[in-house]
N, C-alpha and C. Protein backbone atom coordinates (compact mmCIF):
# COMPACT_ATOMS: atom_id res chain seq x y z
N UNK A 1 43.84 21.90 -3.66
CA UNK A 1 43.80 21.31 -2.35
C UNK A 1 42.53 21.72 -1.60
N UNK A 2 42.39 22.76 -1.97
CA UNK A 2 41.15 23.85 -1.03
C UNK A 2 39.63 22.74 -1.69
N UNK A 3 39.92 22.16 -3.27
CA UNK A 3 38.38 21.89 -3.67
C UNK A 3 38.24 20.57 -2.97
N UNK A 4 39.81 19.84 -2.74
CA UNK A 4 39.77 18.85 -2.33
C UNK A 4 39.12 18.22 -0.74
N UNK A 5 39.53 19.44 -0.45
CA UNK A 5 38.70 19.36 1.53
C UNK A 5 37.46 19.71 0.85
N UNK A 6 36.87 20.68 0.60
CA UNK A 6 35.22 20.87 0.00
C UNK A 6 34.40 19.52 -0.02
N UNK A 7 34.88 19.02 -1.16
CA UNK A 7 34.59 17.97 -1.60
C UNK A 7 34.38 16.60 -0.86
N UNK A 8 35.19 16.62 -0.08
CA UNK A 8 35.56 15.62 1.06
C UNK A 8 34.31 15.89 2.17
N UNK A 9 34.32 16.94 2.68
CA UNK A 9 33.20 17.52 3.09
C UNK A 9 31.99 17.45 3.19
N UNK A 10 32.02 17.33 1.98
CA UNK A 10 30.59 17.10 1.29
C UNK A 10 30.47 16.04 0.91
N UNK A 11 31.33 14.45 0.79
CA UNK A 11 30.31 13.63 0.65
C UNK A 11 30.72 13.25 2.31
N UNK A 12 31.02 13.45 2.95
CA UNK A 12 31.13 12.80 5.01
C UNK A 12 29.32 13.17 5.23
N UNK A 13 29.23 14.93 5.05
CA UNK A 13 27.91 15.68 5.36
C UNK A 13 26.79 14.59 4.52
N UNK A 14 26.70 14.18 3.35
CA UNK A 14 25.54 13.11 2.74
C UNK A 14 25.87 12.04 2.89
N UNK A 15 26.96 11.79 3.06
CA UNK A 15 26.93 9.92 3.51
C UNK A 15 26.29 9.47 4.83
N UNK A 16 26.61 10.53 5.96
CA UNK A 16 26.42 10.10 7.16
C UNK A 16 24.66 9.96 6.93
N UNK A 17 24.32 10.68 6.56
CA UNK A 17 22.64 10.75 7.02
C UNK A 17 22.22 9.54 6.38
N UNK A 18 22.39 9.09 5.10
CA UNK A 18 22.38 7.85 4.51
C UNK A 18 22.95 6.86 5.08
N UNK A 19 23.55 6.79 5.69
CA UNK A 19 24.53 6.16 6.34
C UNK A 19 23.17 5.19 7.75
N UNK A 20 22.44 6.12 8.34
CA UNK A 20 21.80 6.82 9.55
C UNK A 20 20.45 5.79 8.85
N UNK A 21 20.26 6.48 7.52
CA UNK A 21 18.89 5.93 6.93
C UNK A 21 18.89 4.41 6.81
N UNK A 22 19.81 3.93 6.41
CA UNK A 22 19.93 2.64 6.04
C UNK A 22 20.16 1.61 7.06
N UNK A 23 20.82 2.29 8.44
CA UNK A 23 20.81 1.20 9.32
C UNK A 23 19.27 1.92 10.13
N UNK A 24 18.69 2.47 10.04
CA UNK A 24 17.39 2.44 10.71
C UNK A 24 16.53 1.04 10.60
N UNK A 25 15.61 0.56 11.72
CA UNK A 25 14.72 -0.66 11.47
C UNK A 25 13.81 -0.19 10.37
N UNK A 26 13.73 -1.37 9.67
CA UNK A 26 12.87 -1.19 8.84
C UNK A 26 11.22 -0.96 9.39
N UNK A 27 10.77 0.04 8.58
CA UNK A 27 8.99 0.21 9.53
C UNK A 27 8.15 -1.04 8.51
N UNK A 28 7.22 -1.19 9.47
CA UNK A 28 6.18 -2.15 9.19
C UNK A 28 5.29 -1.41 8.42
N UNK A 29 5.12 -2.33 7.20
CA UNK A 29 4.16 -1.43 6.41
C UNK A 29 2.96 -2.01 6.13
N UNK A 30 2.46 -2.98 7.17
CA UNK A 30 0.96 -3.64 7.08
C UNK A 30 0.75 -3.21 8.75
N UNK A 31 -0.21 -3.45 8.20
CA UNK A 31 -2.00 -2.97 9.98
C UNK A 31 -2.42 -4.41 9.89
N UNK A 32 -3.08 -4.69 11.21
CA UNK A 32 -3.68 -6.09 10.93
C UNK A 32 -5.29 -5.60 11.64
N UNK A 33 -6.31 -5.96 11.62
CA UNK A 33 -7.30 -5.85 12.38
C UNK A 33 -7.74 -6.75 12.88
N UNK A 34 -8.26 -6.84 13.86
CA UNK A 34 -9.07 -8.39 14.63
C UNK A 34 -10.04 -7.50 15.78
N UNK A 35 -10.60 -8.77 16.13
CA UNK A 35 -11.36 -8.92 17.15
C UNK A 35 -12.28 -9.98 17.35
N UNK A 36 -13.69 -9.65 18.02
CA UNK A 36 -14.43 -11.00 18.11
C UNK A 36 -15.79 -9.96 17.60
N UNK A 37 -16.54 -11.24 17.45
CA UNK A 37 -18.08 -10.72 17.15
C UNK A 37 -18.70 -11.23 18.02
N UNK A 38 -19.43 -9.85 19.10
CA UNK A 38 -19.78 -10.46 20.21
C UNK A 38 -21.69 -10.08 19.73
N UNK A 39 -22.53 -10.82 20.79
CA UNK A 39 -23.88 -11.00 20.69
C UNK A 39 -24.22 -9.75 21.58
N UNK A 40 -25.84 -9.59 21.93
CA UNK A 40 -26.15 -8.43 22.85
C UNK A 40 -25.97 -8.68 24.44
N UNK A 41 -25.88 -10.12 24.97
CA UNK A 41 -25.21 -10.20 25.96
C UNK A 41 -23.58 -10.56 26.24
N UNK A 42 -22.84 -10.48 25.31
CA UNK A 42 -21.41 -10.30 25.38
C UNK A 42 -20.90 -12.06 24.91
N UNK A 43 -22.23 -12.58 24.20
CA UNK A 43 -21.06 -13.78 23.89
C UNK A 43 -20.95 -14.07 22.60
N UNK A 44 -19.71 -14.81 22.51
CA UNK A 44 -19.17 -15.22 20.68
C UNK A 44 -19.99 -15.74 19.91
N UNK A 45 -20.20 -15.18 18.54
CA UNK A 45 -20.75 -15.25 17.83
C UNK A 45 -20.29 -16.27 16.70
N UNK A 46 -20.07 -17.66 16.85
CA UNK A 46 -19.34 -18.19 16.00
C UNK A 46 -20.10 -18.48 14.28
N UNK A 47 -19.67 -18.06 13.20
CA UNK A 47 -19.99 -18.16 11.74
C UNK A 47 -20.62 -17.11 11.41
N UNK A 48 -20.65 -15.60 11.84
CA UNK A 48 -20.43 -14.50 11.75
C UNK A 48 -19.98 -13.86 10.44
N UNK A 49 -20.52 -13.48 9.64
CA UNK A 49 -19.41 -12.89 8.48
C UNK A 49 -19.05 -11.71 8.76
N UNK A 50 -17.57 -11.32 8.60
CA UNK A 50 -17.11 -9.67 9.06
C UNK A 50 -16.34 -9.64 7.56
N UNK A 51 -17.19 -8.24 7.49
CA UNK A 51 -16.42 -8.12 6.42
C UNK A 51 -15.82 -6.46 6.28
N UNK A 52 -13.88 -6.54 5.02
CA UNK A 52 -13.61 -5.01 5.34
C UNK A 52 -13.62 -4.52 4.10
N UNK A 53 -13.81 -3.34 4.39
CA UNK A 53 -14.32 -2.19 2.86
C UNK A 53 -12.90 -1.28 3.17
N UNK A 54 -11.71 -1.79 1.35
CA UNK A 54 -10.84 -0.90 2.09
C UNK A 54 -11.70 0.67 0.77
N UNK A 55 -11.25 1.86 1.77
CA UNK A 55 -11.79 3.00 1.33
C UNK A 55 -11.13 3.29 0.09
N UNK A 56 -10.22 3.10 -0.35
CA UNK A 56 -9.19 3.22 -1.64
C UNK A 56 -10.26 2.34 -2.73
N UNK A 57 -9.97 1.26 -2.43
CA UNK A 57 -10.43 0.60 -3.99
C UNK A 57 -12.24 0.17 -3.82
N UNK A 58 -12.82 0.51 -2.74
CA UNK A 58 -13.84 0.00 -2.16
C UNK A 58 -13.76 -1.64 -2.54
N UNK A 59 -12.91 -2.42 -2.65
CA UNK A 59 -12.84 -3.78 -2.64
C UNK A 59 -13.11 -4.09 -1.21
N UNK A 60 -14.14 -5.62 -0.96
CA UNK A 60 -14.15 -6.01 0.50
C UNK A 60 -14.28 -7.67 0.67
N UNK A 61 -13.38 -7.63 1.64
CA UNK A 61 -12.73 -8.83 1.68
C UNK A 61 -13.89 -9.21 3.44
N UNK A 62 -14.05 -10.59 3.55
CA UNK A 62 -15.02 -11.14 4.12
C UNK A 62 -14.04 -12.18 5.12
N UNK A 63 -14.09 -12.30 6.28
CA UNK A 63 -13.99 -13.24 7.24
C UNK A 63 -15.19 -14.25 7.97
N UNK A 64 -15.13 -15.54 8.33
CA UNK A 64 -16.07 -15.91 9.13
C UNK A 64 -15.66 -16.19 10.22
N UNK A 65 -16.12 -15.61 11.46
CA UNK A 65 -15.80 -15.72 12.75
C UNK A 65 -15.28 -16.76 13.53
N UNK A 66 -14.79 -17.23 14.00
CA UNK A 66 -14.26 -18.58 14.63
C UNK A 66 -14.93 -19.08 15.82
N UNK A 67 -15.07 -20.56 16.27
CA UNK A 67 -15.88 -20.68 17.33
C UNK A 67 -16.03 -19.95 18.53
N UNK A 68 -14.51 -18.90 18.80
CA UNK A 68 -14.46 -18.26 19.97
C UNK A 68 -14.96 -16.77 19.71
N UNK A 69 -15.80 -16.76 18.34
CA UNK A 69 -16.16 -14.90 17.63
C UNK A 69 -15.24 -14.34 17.11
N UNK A 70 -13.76 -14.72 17.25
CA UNK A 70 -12.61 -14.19 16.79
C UNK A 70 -12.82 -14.14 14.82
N UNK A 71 -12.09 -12.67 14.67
CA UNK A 71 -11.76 -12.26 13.11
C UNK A 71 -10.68 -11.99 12.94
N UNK A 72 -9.69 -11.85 11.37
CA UNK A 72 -8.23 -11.30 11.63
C UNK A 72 -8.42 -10.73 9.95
N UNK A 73 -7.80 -9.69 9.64
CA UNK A 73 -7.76 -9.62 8.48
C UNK A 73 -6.07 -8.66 8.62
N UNK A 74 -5.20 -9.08 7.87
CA UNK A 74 -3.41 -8.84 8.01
C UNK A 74 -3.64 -8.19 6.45
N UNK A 75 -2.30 -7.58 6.69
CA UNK A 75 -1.58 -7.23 5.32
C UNK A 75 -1.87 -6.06 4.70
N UNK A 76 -3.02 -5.34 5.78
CA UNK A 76 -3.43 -4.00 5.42
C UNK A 76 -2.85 -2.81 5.10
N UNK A 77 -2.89 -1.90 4.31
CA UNK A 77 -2.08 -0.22 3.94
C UNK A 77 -2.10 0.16 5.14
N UNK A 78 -1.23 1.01 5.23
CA UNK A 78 -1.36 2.15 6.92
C UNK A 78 -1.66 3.14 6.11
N UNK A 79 -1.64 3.17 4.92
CA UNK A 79 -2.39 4.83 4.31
C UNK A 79 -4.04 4.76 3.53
N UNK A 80 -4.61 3.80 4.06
CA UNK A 80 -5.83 3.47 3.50
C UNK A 80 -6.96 3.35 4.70
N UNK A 81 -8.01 4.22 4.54
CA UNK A 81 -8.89 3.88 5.50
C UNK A 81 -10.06 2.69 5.03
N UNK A 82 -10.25 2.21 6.31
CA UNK A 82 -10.99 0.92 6.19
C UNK A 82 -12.09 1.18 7.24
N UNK A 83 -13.30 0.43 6.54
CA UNK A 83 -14.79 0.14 6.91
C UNK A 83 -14.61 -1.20 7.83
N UNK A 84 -15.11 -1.84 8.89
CA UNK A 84 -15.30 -3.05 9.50
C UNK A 84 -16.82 -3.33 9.55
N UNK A 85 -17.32 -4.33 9.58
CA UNK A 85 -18.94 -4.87 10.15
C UNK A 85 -19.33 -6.29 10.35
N UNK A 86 -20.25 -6.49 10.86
CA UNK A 86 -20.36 -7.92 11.12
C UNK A 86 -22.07 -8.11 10.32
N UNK A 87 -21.89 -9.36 9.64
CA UNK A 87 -23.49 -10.04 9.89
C UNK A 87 -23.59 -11.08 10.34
N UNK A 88 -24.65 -11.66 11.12
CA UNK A 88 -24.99 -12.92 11.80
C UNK A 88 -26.54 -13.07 11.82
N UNK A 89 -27.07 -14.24 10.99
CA UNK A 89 -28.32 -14.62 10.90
C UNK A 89 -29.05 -13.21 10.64
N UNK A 90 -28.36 -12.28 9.44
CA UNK A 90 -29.20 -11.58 8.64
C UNK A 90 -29.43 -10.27 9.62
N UNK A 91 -28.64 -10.40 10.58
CA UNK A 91 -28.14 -8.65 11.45
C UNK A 91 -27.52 -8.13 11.21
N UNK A 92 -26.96 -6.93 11.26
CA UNK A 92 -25.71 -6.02 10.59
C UNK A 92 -25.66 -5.49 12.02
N UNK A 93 -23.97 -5.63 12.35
CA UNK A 93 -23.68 -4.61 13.62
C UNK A 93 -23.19 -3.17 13.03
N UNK A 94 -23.35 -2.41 13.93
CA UNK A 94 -22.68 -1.19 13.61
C UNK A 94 -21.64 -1.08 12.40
N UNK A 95 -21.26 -0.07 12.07
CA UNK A 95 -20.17 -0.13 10.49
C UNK A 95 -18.79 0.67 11.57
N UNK A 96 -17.79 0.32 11.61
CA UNK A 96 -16.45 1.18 12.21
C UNK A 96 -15.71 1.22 11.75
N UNK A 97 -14.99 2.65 11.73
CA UNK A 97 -13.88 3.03 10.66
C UNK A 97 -12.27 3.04 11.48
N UNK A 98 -11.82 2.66 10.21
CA UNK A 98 -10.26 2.74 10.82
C UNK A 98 -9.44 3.41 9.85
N UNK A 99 -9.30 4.81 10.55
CA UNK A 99 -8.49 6.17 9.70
C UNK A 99 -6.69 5.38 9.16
N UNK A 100 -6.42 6.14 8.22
CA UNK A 100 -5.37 5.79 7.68
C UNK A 100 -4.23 6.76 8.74
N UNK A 101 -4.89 7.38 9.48
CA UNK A 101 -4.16 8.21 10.03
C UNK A 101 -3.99 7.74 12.22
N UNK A 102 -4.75 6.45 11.87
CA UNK A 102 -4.32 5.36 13.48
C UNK A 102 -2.71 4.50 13.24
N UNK A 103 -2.21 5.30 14.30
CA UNK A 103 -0.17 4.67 13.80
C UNK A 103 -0.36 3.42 13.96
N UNK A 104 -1.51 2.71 15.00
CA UNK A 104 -1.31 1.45 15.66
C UNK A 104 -1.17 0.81 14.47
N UNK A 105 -0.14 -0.80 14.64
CA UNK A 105 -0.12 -1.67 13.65
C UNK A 105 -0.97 -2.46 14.09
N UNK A 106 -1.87 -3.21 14.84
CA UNK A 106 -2.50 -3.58 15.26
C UNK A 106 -3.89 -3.49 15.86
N UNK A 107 -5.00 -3.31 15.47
CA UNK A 107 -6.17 -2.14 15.60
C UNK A 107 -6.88 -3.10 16.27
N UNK A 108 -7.44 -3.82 16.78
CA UNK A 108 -8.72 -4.42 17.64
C UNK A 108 -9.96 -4.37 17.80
N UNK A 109 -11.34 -4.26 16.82
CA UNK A 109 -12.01 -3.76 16.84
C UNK A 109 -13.38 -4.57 17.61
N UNK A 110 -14.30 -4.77 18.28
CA UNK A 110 -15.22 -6.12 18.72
C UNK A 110 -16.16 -4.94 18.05
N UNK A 111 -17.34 -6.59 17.76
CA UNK A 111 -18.44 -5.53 16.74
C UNK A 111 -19.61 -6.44 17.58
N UNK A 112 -20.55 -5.94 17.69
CA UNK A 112 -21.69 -6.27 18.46
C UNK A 112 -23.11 -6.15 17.85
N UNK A 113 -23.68 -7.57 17.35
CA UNK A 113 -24.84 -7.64 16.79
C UNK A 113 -25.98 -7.86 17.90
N UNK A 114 -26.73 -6.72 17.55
CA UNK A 114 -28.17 -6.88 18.66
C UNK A 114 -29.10 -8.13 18.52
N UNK A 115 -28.68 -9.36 18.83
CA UNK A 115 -29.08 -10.62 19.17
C UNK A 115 -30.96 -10.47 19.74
N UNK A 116 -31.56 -11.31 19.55
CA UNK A 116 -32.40 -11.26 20.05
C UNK A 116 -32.92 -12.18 21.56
């Protein structure tokens, strides 16, 4: 009788936490990045190539800017750091990193080519 309460015991004590785990929301396990590609006086840069370097496989995947400068690249690791940059008519803006260690799911980055 005594092993029988034990026992009992012990699966209430591991069920519950499982119990706990399984109705938790599921976490999001993609990052998305965007922004616009802006010029040296602050305007959209439309046909822009942005492109991202993820730091894991150094594979890089390329966007072209949209008439409003806007970029989006979805579906990203949250445990992988990533490179961002822009070119436009043979400029390179700055290079910006996005740590595997930013919780945001949603990162925003504007990249700014020194226009002439």
């Amino acid at each position: 009788m005594k092993k029988l309460a034990i026992r009992s015991m012990l699966v209430v004590f591991l069920a519950v936490p499982l119990m706990a785990l399984a109705a938790a929301p599921p976490q999001n396990s993609a990052k998305t990045v965007q922004g616009k590609v802006l010029s040296s006086s602050d305007k959209p840069l439309s046909g822009a190539i942005v492109y991202l370097e993820d730091g894991k496989t150094n594979s890089i995947r390329s966007f072209i800017s949209t008439a409003d400068g806007s970029y989006h690249f979805g579906q990203l690791a949250n445990d992988t750091d990533y490179q961002v940059w822009a070119r436009y008519q043979n400029i390179k803006s700055d290079t910006r990193g996005i740590s595997s260690y930013d919780s945001r799911t949603k990162v925003t980055i504007n990249l700014r080519v020194k226009t002439k």
